[in-house]
N, C-alpha and C. Protein backbone atom coordinates (compact mmCIF):
# COMPACT_ATOMS: atom_id res chain seq x y z
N UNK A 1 0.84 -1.20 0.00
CA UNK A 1 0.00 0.00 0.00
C UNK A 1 0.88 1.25 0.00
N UNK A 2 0.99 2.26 -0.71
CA UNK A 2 1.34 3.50 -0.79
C UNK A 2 0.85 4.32 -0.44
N UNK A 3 1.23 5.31 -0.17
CA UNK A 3 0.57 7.09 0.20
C UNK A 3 1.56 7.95 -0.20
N UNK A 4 0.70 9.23 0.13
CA UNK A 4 1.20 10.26 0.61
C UNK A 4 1.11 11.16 1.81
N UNK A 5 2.56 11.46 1.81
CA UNK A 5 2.84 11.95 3.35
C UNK A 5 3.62 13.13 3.73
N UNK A 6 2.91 13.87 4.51
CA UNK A 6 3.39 15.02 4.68
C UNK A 6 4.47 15.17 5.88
N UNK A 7 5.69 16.37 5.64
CA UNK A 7 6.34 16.32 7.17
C UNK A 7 6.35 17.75 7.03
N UNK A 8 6.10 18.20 8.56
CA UNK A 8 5.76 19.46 9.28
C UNK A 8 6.53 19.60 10.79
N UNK A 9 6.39 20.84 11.24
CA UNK A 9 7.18 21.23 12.12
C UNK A 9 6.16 21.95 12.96
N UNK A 10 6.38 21.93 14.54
CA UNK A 10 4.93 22.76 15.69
C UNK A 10 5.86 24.11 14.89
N UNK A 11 4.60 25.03 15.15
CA UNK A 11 4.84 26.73 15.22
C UNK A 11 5.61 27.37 14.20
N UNK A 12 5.47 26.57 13.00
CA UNK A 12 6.30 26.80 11.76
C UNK A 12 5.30 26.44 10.50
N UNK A 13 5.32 27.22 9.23
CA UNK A 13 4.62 26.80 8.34
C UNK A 13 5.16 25.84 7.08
N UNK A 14 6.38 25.97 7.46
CA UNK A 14 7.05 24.95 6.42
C UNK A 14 6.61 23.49 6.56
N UNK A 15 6.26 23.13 5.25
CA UNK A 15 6.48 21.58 5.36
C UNK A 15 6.70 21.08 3.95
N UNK A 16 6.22 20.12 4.40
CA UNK A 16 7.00 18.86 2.88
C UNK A 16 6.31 17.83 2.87
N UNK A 17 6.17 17.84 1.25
CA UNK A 17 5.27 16.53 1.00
C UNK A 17 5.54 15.56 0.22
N UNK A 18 5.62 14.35 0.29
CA UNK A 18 6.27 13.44 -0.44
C UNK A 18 5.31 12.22 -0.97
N UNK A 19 6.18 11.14 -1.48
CA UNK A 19 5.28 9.80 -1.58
C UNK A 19 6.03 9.31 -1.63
N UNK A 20 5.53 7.53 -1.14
CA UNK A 20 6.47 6.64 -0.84
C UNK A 20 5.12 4.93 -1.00
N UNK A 21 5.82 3.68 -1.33
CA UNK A 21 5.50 2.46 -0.70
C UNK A 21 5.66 1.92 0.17
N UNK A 22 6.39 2.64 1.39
CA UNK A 22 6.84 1.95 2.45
C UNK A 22 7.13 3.21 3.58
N UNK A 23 5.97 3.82 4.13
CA UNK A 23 6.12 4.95 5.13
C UNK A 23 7.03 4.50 5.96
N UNK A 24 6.95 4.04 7.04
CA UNK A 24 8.04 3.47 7.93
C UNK A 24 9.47 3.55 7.50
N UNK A 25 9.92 3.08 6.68
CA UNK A 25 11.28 2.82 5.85
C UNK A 25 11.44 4.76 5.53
N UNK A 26 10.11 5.11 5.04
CA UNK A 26 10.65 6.38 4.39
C UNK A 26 11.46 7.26 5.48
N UNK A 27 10.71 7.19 6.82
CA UNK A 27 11.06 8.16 7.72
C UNK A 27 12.46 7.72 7.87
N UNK A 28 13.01 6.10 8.01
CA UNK A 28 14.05 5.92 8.48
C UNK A 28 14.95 6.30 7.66
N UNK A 29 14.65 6.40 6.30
CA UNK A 29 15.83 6.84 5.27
C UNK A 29 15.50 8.32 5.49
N UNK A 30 14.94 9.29 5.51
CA UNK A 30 15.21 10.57 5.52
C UNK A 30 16.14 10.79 6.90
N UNK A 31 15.72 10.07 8.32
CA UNK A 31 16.69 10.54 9.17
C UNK A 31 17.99 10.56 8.75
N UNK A 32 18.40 9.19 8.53
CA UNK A 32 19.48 8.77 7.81
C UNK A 32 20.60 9.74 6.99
N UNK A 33 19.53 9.76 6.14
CA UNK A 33 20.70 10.61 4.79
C UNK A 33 20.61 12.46 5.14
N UNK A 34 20.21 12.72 6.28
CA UNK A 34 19.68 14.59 6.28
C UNK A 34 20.98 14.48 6.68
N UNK A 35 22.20 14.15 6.87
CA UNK A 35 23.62 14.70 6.78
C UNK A 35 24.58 14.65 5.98
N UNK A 36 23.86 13.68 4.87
CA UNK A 36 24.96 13.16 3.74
C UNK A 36 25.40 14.28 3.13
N UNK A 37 26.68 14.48 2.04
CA UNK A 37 27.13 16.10 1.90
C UNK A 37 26.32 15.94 0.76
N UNK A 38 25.85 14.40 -0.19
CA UNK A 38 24.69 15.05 -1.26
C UNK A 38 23.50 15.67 -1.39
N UNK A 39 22.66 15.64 0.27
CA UNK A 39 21.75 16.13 -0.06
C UNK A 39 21.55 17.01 1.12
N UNK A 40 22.57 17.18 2.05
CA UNK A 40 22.05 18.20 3.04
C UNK A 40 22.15 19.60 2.82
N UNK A 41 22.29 19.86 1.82
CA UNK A 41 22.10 21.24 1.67
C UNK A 41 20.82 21.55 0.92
N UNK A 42 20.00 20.46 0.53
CA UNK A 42 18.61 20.24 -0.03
C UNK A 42 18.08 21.28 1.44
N UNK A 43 16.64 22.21 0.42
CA UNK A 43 16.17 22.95 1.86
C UNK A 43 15.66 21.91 2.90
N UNK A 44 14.67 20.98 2.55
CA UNK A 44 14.02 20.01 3.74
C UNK A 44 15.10 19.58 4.45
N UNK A 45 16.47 18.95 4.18
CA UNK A 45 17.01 19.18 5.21
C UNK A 45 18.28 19.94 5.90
N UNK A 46 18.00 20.79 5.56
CA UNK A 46 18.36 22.25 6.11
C UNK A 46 18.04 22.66 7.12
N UNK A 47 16.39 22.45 6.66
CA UNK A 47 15.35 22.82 7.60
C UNK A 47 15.34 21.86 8.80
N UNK A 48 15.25 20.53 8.43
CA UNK A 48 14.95 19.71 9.85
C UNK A 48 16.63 19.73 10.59
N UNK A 49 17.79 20.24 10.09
CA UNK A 49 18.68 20.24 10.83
C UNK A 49 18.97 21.39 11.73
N UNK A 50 18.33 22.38 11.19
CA UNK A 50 18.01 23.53 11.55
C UNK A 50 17.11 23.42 13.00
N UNK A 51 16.11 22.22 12.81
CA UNK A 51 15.14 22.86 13.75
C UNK A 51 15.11 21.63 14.79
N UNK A 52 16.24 20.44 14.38
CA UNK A 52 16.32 19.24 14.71
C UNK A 52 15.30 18.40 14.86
N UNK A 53 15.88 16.83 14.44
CA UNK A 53 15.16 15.91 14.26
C UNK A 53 13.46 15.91 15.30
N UNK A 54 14.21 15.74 16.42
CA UNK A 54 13.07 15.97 17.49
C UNK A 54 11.98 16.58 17.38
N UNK A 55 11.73 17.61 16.41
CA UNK A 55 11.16 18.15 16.21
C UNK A 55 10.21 18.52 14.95
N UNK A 56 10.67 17.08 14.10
CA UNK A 56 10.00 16.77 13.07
C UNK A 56 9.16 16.19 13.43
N UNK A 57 8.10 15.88 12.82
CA UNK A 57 7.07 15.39 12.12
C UNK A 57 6.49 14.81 11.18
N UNK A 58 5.51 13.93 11.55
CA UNK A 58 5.41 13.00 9.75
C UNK A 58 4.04 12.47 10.10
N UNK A 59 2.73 12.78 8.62
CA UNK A 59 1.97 12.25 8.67
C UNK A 59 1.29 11.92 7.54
N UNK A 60 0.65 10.07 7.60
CA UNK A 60 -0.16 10.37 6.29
C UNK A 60 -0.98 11.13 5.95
N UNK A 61 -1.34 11.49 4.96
CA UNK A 61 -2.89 12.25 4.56
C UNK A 61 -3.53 11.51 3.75
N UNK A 62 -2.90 10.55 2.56
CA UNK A 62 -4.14 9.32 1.71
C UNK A 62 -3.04 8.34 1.47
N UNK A 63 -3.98 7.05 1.87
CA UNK A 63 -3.15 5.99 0.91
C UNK A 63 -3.62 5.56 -0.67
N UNK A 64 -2.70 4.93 -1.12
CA UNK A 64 -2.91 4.65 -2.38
C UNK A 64 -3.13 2.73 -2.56
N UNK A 65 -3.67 2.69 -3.47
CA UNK A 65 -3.19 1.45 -3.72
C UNK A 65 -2.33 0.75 -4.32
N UNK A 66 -1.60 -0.45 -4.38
CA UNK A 66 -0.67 -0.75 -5.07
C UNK A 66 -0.66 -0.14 -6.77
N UNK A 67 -2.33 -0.65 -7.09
CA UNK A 67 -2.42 -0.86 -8.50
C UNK A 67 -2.51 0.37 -9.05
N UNK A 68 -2.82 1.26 -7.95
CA UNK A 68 -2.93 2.75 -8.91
C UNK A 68 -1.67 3.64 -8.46
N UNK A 69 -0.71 2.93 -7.53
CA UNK A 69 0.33 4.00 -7.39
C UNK A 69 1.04 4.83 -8.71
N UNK A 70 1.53 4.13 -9.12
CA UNK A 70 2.06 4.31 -10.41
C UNK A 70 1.46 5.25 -11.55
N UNK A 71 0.66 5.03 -11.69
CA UNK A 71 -0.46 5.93 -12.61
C UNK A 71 -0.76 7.06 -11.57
N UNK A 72 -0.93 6.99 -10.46
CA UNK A 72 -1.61 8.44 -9.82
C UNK A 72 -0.96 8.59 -8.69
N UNK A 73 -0.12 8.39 -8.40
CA UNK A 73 0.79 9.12 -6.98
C UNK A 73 1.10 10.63 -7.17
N UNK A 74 1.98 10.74 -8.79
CA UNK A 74 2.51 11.90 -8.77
C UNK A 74 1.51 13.06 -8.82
N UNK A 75 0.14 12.70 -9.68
CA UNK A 75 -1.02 13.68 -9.07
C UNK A 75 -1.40 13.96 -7.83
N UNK A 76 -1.53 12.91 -7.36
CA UNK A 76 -2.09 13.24 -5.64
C UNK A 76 -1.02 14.21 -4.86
N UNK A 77 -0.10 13.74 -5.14
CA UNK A 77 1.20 14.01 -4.23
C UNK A 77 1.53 15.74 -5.07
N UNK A 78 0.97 15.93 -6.07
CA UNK A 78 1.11 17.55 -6.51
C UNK A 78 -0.04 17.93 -6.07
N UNK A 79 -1.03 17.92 -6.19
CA UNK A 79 -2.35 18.17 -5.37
C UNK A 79 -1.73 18.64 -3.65
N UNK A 80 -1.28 17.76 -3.14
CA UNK A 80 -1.40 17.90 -1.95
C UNK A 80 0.30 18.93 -1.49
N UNK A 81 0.66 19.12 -2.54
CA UNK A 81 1.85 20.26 -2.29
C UNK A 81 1.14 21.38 -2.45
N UNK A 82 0.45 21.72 -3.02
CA UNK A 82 -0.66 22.93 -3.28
C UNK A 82 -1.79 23.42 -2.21
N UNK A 83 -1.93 22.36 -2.04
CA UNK A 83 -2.85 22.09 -0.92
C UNK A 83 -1.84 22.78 0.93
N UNK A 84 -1.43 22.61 0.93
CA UNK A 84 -0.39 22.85 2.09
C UNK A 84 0.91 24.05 1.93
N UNK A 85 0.98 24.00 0.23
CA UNK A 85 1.77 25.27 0.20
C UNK A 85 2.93 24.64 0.32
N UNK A 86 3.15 23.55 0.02
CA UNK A 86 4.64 23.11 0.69
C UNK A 86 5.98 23.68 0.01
N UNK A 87 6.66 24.29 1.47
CA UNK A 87 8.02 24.91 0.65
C UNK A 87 9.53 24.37 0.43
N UNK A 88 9.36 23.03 0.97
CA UNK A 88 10.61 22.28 1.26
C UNK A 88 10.93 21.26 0.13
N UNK A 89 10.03 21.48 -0.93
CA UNK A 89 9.66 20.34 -1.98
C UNK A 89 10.65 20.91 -2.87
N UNK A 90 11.50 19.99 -3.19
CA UNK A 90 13.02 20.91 -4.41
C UNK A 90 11.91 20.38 -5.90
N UNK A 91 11.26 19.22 -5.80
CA UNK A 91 10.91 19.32 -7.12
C UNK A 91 8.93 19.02 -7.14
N UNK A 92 8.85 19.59 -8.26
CA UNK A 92 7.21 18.84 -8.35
C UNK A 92 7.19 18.40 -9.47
N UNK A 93 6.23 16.98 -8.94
CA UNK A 93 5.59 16.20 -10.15
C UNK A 93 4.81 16.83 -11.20
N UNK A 94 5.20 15.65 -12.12
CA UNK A 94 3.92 15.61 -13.08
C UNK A 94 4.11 17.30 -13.88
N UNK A 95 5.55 18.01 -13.43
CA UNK A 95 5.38 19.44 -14.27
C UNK A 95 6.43 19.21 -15.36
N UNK A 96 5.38 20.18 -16.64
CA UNK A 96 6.13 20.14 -17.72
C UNK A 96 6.98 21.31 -17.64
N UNK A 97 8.08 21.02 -18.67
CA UNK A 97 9.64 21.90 -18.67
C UNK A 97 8.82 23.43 -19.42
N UNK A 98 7.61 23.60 -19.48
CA UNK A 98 6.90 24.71 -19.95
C UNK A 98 6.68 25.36 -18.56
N UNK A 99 6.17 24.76 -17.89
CA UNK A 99 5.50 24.87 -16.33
C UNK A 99 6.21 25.43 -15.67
N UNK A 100 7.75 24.77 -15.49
CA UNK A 100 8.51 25.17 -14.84
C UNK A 100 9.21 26.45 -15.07
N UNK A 101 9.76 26.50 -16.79
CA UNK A 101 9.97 27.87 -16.56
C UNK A 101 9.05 28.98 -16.21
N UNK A 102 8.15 28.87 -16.26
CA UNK A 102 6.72 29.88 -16.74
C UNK A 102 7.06 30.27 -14.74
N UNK A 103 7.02 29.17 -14.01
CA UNK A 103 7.22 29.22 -12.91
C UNK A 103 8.21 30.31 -11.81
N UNK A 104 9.25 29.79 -12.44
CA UNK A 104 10.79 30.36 -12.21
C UNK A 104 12.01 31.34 -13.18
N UNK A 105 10.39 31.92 -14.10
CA UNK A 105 11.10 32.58 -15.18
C UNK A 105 12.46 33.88 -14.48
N UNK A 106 11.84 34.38 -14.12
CA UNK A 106 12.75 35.39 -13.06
C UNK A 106 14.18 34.82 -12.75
N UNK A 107 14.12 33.94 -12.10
CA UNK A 107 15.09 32.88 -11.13
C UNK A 107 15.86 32.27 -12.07
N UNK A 108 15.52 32.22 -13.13
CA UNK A 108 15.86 31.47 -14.83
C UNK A 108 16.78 32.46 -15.03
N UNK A 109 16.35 33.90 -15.69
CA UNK A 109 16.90 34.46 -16.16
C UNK A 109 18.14 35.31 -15.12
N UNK A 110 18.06 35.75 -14.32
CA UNK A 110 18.96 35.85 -12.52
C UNK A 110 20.20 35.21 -12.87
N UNK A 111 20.01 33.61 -12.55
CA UNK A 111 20.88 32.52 -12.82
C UNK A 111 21.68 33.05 -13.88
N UNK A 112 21.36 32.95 -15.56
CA UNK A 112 21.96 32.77 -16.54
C UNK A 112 22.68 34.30 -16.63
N UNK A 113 22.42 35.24 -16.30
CA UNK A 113 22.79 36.49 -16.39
C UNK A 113 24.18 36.18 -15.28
N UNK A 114 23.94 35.92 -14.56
CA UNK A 114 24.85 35.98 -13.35
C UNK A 114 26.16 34.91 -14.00
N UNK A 115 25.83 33.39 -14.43
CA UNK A 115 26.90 32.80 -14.94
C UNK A 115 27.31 33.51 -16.14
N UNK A 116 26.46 33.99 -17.21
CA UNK A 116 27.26 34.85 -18.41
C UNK A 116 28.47 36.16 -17.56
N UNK A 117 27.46 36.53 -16.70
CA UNK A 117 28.76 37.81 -16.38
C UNK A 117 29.71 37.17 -15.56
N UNK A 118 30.03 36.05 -15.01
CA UNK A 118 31.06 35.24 -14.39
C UNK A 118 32.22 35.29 -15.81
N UNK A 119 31.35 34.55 -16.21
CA UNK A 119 32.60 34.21 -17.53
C UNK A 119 32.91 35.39 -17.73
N UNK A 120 32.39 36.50 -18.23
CA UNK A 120 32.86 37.41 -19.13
C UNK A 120 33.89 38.21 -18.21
N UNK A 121 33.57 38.43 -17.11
CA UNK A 121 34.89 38.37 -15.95
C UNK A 121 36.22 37.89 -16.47
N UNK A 122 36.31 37.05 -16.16
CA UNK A 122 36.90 35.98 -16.49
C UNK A 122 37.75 36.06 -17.88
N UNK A 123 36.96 36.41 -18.44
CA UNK A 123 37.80 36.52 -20.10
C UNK A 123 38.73 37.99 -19.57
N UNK A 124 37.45 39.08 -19.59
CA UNK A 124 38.04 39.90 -19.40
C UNK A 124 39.58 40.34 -18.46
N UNK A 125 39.74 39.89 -17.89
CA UNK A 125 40.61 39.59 -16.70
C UNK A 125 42.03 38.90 -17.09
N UNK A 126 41.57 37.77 -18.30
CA UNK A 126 42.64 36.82 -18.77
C UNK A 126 43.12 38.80 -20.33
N UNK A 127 41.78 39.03 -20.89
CA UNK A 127 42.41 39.78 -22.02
C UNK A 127 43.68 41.31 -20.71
N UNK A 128 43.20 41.46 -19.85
CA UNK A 128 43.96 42.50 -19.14
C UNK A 128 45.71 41.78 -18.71
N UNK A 129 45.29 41.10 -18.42
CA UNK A 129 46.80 40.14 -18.13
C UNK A 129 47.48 40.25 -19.37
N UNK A 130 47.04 39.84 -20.34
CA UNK A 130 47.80 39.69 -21.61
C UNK A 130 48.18 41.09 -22.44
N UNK A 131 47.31 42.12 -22.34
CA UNK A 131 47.42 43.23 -22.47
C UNK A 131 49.00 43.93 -21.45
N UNK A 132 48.73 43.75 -20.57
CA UNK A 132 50.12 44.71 -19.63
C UNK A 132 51.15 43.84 -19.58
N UNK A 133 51.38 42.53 -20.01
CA UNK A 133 52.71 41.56 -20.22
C UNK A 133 52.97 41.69 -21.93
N UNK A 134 52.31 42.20 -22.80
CA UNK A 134 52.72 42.55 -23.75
C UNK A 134 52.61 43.97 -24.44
N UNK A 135 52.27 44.81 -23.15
CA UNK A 135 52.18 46.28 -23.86
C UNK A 135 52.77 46.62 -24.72
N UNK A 136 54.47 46.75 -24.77
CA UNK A 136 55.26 47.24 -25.31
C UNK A 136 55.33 46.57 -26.92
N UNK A 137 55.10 45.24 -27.15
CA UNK A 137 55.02 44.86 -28.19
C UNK A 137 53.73 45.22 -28.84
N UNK A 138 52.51 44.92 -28.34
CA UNK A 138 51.12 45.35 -29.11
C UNK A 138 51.44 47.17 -29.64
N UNK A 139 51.90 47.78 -28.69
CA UNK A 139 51.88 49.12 -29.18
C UNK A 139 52.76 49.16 -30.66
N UNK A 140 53.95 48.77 -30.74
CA UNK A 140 54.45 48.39 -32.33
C UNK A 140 53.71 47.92 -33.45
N UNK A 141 53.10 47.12 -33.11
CA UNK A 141 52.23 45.90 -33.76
C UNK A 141 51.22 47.20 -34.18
N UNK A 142 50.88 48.27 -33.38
CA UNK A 142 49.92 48.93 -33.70
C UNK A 142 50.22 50.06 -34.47
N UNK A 143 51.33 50.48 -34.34
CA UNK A 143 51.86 51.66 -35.39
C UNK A 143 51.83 50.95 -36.71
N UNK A 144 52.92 49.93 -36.58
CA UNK A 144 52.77 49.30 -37.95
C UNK A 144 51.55 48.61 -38.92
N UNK A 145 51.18 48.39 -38.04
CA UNK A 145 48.89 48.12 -38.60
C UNK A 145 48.21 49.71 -39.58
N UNK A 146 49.04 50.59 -38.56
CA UNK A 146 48.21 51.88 -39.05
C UNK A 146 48.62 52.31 -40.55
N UNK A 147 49.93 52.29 -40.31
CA UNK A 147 51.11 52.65 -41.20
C UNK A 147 50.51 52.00 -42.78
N UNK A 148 50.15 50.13 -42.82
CA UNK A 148 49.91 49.77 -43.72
C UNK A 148 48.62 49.90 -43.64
N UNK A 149 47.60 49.84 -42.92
CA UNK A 149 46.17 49.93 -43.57
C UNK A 149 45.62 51.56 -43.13
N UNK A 150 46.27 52.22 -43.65
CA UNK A 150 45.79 53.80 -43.45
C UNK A 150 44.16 54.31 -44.08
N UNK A 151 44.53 53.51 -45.67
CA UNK A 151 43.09 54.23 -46.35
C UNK A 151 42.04 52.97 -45.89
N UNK A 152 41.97 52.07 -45.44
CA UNK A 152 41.32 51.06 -44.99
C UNK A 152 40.78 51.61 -43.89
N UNK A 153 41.58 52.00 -42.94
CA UNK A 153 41.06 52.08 -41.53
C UNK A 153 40.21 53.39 -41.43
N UNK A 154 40.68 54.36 -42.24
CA UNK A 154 39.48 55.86 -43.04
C UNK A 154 37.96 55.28 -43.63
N UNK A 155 38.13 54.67 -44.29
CA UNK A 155 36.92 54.10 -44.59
C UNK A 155 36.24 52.96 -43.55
N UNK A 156 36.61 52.23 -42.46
CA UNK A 156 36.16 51.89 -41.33
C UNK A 156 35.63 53.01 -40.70
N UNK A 157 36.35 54.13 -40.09
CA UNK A 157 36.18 54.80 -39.01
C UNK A 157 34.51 55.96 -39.78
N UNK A 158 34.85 56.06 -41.27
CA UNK A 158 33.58 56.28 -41.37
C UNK A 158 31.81 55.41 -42.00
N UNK A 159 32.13 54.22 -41.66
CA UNK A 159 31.71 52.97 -41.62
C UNK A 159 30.46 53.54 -40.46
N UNK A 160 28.68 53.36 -41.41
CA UNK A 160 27.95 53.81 -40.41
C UNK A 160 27.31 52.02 -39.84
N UNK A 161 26.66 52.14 -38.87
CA UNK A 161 25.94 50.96 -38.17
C UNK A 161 24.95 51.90 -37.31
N UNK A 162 23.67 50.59 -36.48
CA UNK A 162 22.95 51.21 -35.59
C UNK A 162 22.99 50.44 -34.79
N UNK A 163 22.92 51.21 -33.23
CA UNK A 163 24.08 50.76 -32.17
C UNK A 163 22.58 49.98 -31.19
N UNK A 164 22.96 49.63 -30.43
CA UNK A 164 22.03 48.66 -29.91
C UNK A 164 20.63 49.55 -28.80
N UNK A 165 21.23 50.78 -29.10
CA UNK A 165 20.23 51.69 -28.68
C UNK A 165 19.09 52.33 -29.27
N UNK A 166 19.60 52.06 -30.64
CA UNK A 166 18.72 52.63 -31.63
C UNK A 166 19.33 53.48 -32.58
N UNK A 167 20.41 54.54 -31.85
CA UNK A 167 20.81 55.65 -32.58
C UNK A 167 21.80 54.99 -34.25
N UNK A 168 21.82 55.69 -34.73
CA UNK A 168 22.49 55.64 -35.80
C UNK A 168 23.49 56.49 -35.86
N UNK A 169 25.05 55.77 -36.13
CA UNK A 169 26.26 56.74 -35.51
C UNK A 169 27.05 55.81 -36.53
N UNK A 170 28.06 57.03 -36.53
CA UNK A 170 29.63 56.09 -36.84
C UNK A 170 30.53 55.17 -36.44
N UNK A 171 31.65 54.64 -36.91
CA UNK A 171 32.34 53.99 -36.44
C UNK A 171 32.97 54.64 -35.69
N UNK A 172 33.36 55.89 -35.94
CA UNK A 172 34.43 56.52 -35.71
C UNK A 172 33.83 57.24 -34.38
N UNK A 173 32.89 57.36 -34.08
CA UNK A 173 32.26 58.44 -32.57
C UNK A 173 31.84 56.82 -31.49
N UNK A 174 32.03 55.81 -32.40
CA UNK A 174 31.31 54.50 -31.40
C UNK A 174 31.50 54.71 -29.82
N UNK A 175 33.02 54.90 -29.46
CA UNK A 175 33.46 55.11 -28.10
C UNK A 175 32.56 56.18 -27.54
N UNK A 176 32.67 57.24 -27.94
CA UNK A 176 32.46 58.87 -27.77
C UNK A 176 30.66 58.41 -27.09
N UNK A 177 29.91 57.60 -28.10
CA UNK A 177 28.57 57.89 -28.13
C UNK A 177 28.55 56.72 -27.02
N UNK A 178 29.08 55.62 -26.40
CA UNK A 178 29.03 54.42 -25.82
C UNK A 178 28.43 55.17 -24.34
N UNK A 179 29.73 56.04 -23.93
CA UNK A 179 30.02 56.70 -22.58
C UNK A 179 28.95 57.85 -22.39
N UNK A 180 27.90 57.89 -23.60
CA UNK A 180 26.93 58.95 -23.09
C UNK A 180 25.16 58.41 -22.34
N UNK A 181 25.23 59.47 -21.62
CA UNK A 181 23.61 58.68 -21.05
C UNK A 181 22.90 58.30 -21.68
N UNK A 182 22.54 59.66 -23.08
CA UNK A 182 21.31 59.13 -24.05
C UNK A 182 21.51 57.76 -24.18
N UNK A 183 23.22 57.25 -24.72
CA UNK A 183 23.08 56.13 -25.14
C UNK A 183 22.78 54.81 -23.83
N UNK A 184 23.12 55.03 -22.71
CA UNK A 184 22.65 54.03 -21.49
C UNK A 184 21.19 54.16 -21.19
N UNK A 185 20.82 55.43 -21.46
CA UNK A 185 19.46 55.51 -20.83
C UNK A 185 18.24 54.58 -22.29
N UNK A 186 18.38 54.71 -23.52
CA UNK A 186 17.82 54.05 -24.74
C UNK A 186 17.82 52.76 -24.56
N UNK A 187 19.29 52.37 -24.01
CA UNK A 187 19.61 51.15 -24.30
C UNK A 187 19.09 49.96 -23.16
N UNK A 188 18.82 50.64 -21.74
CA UNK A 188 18.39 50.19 -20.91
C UNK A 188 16.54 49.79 -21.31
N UNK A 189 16.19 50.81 -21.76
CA UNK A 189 14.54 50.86 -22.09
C UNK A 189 14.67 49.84 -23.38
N UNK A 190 15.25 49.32 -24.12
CA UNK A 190 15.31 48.39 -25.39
C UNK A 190 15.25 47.23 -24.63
N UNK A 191 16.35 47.28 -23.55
CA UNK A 191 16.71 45.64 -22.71
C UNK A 191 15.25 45.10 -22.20
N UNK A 192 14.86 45.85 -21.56
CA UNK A 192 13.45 45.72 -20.61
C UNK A 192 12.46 45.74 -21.46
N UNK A 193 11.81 46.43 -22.51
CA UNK A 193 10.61 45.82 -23.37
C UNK A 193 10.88 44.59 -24.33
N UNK A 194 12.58 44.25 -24.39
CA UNK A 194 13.11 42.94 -24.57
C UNK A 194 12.74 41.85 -23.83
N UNK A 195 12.74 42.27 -23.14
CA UNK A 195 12.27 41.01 -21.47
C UNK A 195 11.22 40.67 -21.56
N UNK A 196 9.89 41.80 -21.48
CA UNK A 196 8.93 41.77 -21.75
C UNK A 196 8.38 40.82 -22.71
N UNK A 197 8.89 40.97 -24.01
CA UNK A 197 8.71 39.95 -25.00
C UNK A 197 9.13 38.54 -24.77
N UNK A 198 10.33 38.48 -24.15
CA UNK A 198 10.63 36.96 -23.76
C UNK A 198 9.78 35.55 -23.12
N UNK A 199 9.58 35.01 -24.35
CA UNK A 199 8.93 33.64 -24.51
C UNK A 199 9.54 32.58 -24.61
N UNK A 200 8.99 31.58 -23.64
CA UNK A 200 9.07 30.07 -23.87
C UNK A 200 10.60 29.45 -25.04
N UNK A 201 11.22 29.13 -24.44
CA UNK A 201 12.33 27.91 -25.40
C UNK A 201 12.94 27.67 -24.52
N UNK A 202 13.25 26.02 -25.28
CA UNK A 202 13.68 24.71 -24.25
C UNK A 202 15.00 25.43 -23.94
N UNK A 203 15.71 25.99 -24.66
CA UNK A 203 16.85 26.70 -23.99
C UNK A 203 16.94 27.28 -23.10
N UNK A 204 15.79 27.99 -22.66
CA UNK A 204 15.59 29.05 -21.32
C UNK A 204 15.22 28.26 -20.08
N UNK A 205 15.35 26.97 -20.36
CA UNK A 205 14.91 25.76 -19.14
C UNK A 205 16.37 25.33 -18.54
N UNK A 206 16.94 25.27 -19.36
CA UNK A 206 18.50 23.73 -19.26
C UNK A 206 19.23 24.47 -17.79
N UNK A 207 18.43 24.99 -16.34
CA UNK A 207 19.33 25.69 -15.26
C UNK A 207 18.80 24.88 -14.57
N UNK A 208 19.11 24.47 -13.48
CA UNK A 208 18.97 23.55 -12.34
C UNK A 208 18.37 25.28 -11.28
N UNK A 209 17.76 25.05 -10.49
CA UNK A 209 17.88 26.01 -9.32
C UNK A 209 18.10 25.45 -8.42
């Protein structure tokens, strides 16, 4: 016989809801493993280490039957996370990779922003190193660049594009116009009705939280 079973704490609203074929066994394996280094940093047990064992709790709320565990646990057992609000639950059933982001879109995008600007750190940091251990040579390297591509680099510098703000500028003012507000203040209002638009792809899922 199967169920589902909730664990709760006196004078606290957190809890957690699970499912299992073998309640008894379940409790003994959660005592068990709430110190292992794989999963104790999971919130549920965080929480019960936090607030110690003693002070847990565990109860059924429905059993199941053998024959329908399988087919309907993971409903019941999402039902009854909803039902209770449960906040200790790292994952829920039965949700599609649509669901979830739609869910944690925020927390999605947080994440990926935060590892892109890690790296780009990172590069950046490796291009500065390499820059001041070879100053003296890049600066040569750079006279002589100029020297041979003179009428080339004239026709670059007046080379037009439109900059990610909107404005339409030269090559040659790119720096000049980078460092001005108009251009931070445009470019900020582009990012954000960007966001706005941001929809659904399996790419915007592939983050663990």
């Amino acid at each position: 016989m199967g169920c589902i079973y909730r664990i709760f704490f006196d004078n606290y609203i957190e809890c957690y809801v699970g499912k299992t074929t073998n309640f008894k066994k379940r409790i003994v394996n959660h005592k068990n493993i709430r110190n292992k280094e794989t999963v104790k940093n999971w919130k549920l047990y965080q929480f019960i280490n936090k607030i110690g064992w003693e002070n847990t709790k565990f109860e059924v709320v429905e059993t199941i039957d053998d024959s329908e565990y399988i087919k309907n646990s993971g409903q019941r057992e999402l039902f009854y996370i909803k039902k209770y609000k449960s906040s200790l639950n790292k994952n829920m059933p039965c949700r599609s990779s649509k669901e979830y982001y739609h869910t944690f879109k925020k927390d999605i995008c947080l994440k990926r922003n935060v590892a892109n600007l890690k790296v780009r750190n990172q590069r950046n940091k490796r291009s500065l190193d390499y820059y001041y251990e070879n100053k003296e040579i890049l600066k040569i390297k750079r006279i002589e660049y100029r020297k041979k591509n003179n009428e080339k680099m004239k026709k670059q510098m007046a080379t037009k594009y439109v900059c990610g703000c909107g404005a339409h500028i030269v090559f040659g003012s790119k720096a000049k116009h980078l460092v001005s507000i108009k251009h931070s203040e445009n470019l900020l209002n582009n990012i954000l009705m960007a966001k706005e638009k941001l929809i659904y792809r399996n790419k915007n899922i592939d983050i663990r939280l």
